[in-house]
N, C-alpha and C. Protein backbone atom coordinates (compact mmCIF):
# COMPACT_ATOMS: atom_id res chain seq x y z
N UNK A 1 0.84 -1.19 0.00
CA UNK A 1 0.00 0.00 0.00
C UNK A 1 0.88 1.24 0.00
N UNK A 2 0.55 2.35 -0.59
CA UNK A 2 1.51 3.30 -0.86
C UNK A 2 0.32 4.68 -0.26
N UNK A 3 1.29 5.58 0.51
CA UNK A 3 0.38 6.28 0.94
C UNK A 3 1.14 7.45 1.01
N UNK A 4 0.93 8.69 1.60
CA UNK A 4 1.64 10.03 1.22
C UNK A 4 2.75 9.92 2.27
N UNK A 5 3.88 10.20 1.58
CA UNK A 5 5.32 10.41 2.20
C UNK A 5 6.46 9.28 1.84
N UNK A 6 5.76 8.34 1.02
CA UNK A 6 6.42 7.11 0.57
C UNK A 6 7.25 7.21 -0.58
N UNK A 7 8.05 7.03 -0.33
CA UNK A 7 9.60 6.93 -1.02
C UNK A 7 9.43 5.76 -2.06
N UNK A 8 9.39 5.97 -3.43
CA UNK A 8 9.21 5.20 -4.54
C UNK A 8 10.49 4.98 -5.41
N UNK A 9 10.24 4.28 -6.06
CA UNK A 9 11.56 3.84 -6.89
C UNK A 9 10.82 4.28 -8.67
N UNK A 10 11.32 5.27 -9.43
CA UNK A 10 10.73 5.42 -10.81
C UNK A 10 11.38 4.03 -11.70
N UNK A 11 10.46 3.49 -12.53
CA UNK A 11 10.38 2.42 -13.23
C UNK A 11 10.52 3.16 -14.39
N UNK A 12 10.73 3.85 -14.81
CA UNK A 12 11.03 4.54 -16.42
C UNK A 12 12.63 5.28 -16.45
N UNK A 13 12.57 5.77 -18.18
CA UNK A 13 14.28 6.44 -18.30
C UNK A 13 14.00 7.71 -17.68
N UNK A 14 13.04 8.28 -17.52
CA UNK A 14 12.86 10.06 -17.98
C UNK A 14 14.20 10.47 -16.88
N UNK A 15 14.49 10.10 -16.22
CA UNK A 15 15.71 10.71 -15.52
C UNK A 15 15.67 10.98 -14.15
N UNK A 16 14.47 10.39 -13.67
CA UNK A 16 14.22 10.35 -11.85
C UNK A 16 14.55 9.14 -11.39
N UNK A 17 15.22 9.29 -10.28
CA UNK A 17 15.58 7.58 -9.58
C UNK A 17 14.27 7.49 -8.70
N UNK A 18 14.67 8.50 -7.70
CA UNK A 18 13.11 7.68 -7.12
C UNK A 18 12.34 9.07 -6.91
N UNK A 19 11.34 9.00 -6.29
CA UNK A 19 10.03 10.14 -5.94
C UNK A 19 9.55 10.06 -4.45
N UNK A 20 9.21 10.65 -3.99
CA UNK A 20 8.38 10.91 -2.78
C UNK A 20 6.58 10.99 -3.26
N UNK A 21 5.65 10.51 -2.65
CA UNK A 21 4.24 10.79 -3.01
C UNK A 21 3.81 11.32 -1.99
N UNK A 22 2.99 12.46 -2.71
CA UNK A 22 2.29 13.63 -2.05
C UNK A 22 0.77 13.46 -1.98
N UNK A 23 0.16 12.72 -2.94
CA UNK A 23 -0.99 12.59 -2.57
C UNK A 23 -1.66 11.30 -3.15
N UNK A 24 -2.72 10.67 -3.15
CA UNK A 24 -3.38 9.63 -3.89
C UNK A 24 -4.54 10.23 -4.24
N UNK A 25 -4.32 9.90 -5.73
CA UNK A 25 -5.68 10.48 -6.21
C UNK A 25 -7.19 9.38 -6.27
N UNK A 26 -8.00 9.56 -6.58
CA UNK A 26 -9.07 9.06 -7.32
C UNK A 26 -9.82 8.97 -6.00
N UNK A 27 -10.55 9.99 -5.01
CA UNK A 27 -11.17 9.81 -4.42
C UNK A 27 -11.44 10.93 -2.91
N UNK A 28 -12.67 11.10 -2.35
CA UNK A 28 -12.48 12.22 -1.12
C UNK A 28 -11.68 11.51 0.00
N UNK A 29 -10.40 11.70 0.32
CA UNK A 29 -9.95 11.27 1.29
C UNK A 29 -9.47 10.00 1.31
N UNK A 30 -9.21 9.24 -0.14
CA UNK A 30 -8.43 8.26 0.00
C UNK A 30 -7.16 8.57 0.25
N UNK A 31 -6.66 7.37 1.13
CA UNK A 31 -5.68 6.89 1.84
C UNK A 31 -4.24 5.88 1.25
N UNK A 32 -4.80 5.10 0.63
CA UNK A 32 -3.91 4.20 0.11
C UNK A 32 -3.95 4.30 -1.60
N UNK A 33 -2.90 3.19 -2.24
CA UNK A 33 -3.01 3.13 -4.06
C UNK A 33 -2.58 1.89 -3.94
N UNK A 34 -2.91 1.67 -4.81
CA UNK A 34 -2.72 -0.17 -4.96
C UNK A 34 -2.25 -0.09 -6.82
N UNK A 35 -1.87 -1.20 -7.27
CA UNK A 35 -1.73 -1.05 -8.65
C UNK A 35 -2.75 -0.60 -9.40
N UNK A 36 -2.20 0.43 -10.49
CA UNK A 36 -3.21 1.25 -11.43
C UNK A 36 -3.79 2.25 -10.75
N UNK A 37 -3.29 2.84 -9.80
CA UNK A 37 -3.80 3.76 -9.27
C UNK A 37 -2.60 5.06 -9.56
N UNK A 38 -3.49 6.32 -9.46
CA UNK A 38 -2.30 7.53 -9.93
C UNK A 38 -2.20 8.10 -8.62
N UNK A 39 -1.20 8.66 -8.45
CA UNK A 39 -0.33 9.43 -7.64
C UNK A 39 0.13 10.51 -7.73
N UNK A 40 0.26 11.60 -7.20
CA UNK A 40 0.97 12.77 -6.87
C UNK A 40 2.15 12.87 -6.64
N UNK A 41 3.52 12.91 -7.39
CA UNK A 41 4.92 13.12 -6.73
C UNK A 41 6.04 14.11 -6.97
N UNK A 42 6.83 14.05 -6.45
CA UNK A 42 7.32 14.81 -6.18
C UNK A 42 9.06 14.44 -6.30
N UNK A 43 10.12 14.85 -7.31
CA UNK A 43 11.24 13.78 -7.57
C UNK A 43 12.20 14.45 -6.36
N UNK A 44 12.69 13.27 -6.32
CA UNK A 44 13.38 13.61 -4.61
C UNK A 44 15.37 13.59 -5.51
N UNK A 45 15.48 12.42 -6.18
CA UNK A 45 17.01 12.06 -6.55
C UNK A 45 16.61 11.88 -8.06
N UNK A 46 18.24 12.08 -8.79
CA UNK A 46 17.85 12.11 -10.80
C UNK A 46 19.11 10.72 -10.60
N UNK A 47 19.31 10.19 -11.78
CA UNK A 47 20.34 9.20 -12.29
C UNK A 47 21.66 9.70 -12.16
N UNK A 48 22.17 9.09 -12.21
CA UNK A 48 23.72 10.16 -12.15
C UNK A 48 23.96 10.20 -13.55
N UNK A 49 23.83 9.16 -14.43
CA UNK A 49 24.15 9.14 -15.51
C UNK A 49 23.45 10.43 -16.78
N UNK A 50 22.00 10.83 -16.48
CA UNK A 50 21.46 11.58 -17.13
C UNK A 50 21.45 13.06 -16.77
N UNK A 51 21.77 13.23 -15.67
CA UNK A 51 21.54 14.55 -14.93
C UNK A 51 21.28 15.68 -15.75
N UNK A 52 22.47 15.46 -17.17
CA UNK A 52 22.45 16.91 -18.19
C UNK A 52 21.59 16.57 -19.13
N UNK A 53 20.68 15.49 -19.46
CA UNK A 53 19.91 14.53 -20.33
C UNK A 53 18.34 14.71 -19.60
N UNK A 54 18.55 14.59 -18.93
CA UNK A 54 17.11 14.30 -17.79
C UNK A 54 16.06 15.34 -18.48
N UNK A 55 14.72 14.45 -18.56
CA UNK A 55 13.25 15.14 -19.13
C UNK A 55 12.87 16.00 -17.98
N UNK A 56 13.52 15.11 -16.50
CA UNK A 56 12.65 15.79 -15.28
C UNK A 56 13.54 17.02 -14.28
N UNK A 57 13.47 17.53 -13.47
CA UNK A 57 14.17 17.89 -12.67
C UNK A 57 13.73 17.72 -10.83
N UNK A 58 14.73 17.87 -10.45
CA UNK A 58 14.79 17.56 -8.74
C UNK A 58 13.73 18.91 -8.37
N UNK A 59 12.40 18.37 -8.14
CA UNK A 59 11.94 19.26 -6.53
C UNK A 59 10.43 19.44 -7.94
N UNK A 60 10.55 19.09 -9.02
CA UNK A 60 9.24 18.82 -9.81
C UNK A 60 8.04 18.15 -9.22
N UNK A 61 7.04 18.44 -9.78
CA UNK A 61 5.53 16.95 -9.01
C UNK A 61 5.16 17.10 -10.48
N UNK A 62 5.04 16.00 -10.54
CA UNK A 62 4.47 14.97 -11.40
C UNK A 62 3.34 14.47 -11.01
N UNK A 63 2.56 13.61 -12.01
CA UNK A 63 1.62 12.22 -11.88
C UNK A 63 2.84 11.35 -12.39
N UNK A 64 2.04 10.04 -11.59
CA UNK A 64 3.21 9.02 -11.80
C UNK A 64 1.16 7.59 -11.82
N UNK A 65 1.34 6.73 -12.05
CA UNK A 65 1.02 5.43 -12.48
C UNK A 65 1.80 4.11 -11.23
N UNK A 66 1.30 3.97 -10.80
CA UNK A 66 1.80 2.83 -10.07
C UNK A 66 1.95 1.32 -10.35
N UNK A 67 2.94 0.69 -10.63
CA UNK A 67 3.00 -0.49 -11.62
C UNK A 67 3.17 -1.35 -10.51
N UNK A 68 4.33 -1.67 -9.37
CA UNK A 68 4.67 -2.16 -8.96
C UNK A 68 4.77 -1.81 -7.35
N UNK A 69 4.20 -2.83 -6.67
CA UNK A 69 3.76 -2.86 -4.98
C UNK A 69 4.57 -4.15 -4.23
N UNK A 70 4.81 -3.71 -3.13
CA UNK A 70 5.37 -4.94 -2.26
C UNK A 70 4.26 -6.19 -1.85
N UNK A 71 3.17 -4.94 -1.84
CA UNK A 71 1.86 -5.79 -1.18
C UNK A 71 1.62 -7.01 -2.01
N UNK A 72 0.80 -7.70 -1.07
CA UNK A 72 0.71 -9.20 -2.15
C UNK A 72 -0.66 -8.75 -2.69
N UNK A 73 -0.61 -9.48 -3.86
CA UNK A 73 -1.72 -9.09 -4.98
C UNK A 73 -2.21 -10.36 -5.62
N UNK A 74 -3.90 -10.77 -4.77
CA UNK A 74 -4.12 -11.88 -5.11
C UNK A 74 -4.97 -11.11 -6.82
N UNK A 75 -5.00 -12.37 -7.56
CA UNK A 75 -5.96 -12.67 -8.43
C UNK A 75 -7.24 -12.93 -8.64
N UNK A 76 -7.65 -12.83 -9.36
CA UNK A 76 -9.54 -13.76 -9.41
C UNK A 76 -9.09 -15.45 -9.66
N UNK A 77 -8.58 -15.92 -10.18
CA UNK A 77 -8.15 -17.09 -10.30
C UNK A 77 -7.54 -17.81 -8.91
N UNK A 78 -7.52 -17.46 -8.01
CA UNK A 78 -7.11 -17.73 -6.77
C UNK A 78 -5.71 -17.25 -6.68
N UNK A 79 -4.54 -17.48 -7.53
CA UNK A 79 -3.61 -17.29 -7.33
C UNK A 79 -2.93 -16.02 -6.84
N UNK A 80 -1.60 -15.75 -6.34
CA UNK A 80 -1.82 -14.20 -5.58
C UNK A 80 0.04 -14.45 -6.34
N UNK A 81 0.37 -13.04 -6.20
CA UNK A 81 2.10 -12.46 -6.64
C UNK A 81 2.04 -11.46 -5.38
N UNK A 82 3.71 -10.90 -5.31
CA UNK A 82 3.92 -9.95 -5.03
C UNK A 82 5.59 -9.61 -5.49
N UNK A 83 5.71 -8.63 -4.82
CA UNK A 83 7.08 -8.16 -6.00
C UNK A 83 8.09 -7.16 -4.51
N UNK A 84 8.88 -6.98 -5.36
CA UNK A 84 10.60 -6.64 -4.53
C UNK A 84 10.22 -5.35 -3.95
N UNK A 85 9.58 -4.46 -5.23
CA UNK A 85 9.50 -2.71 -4.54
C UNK A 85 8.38 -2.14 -4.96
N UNK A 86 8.47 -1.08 -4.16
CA UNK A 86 7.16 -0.33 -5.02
C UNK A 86 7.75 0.93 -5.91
N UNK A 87 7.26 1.17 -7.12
CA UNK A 87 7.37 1.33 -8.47
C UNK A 87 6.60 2.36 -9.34
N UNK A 88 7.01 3.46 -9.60
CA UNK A 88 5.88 4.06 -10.39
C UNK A 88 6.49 4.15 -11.57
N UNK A 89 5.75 4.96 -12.52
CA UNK A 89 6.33 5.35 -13.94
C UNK A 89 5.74 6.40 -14.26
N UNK A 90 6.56 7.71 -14.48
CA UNK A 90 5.72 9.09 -14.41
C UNK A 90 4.88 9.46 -15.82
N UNK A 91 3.79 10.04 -15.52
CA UNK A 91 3.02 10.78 -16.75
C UNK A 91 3.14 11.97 -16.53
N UNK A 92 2.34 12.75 -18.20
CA UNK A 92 2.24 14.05 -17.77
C UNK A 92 0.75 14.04 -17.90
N UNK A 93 0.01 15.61 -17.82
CA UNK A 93 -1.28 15.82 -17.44
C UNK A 93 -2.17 15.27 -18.89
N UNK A 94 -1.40 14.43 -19.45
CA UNK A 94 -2.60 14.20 -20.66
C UNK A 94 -2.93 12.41 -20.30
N UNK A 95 -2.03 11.91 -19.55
CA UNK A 95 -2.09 10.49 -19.13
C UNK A 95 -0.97 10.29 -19.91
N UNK A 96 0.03 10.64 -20.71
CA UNK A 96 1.09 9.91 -21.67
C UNK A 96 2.00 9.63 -20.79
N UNK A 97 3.17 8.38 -21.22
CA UNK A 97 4.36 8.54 -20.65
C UNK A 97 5.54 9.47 -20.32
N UNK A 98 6.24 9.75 -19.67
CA UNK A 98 7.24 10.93 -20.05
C UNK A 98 8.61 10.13 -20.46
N UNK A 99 8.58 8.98 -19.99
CA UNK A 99 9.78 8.05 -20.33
C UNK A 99 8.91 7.28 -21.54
N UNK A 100 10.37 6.50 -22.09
CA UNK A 100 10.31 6.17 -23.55
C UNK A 100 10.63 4.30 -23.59
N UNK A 101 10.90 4.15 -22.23
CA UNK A 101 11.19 2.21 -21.80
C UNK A 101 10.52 2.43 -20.20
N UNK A 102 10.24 1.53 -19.83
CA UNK A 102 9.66 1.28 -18.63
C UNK A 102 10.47 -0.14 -18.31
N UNK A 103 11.49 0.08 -16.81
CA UNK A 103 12.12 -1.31 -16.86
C UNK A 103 11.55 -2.13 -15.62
N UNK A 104 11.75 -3.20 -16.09
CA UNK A 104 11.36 -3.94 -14.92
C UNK A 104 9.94 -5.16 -15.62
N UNK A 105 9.15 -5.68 -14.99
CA UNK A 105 8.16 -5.98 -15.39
C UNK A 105 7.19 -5.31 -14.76
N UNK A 106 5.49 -5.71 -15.89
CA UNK A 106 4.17 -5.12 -15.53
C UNK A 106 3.39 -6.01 -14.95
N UNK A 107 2.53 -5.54 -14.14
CA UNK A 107 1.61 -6.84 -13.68
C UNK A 107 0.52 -6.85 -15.22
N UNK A 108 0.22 -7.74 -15.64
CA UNK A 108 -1.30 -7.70 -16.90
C UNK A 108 -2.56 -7.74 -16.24
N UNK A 109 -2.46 -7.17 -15.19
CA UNK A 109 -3.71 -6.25 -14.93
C UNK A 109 -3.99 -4.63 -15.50
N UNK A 110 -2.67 -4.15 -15.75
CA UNK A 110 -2.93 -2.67 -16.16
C UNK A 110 -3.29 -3.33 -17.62
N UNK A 111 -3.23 -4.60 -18.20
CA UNK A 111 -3.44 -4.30 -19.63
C UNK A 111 -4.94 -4.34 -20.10
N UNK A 112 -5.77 -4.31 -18.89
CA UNK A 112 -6.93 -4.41 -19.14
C UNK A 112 -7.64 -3.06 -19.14
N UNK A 113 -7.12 -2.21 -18.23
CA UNK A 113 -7.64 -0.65 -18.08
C UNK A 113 -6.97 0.40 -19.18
N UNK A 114 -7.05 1.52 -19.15
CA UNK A 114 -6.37 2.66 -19.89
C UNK A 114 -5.10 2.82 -19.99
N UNK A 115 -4.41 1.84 -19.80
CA UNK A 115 -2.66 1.91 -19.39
C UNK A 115 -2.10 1.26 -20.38
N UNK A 116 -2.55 1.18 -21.68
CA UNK A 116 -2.52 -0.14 -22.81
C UNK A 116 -0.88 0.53 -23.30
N UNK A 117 -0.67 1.91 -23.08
CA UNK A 117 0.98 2.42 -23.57
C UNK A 117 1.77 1.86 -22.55
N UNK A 118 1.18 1.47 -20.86
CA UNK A 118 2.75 1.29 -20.54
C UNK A 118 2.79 -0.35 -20.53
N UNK A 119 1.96 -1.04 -21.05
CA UNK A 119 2.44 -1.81 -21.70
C UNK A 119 3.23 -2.15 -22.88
N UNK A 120 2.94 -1.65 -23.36
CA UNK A 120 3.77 -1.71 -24.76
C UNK A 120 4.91 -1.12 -24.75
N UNK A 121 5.20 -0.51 -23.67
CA UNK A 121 6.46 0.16 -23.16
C UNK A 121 7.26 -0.91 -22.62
N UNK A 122 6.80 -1.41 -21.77
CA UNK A 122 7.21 -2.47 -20.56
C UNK A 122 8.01 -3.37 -21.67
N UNK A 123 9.08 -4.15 -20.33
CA UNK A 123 9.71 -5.62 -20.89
C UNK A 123 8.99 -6.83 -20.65
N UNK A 124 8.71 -7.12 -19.73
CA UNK A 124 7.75 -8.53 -19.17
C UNK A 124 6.44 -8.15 -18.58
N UNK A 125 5.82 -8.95 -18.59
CA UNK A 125 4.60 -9.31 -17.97
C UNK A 125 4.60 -9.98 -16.87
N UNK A 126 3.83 -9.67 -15.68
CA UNK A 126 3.85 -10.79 -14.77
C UNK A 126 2.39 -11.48 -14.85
């Protein structure tokens, strides 16, 4: 569960390592985000490698997409996953990507909702 003040790891190139989240959207007074849920953030650290390259800059807020949760994540099929970190991948205000690869894998639950680009972005599927 990811909730405001949580230290994220960015899953895309655009040039943020990780983010801080400031708020959870989609609701009066929600609390938590679970996968496919958007977020409010805020980039805390950039790559070292891109710094003079970077789309983003340090102390920006963004929307970011949440791909990847520690929490365990059962299925309808009974079966349940869970994963190493929690994970976003930033947008801008139109819903697009701002990065151009998304690393890591996706759960194929976002491939069922409005998120059909960061799939096709993504390397694996879980």
């Amino acid at each position: 569960m990811i909730q405001q003040q949580t230290i994220l790891k960015v899953a895309d190139n655009s040039g943020a390592k990780t983010v801080r989240c400031i708020k959870v959207l989609g609701g009066f007074k929600k609390r938590y985000a679970k996968l496919g849920d958007i977020v409010v953030v805020s980039v805390q650290q950039l790559r070292n490698k891109s710094k003079k390259t970077s789309k983003v800059s340090k102390g920006e807020v963004f929307r970011a997409l949440v791909v990847r949760i520690k929490k365990k994540h059962q299925k309808k099929d009974g079966s349940s996953f869970f994963l190493q970190e929690n994970a976003v991948a930033l947008i801008n205000k139109q819903g697009n990507p701002i990065g151009t690869r998304i690393l890591g894998p996706i759960p194929k639950m976002l491939k069922k909702t409005k998120f059909m680009k960061f799939v096709s972005l993504s390397i694996g599927l879980i």
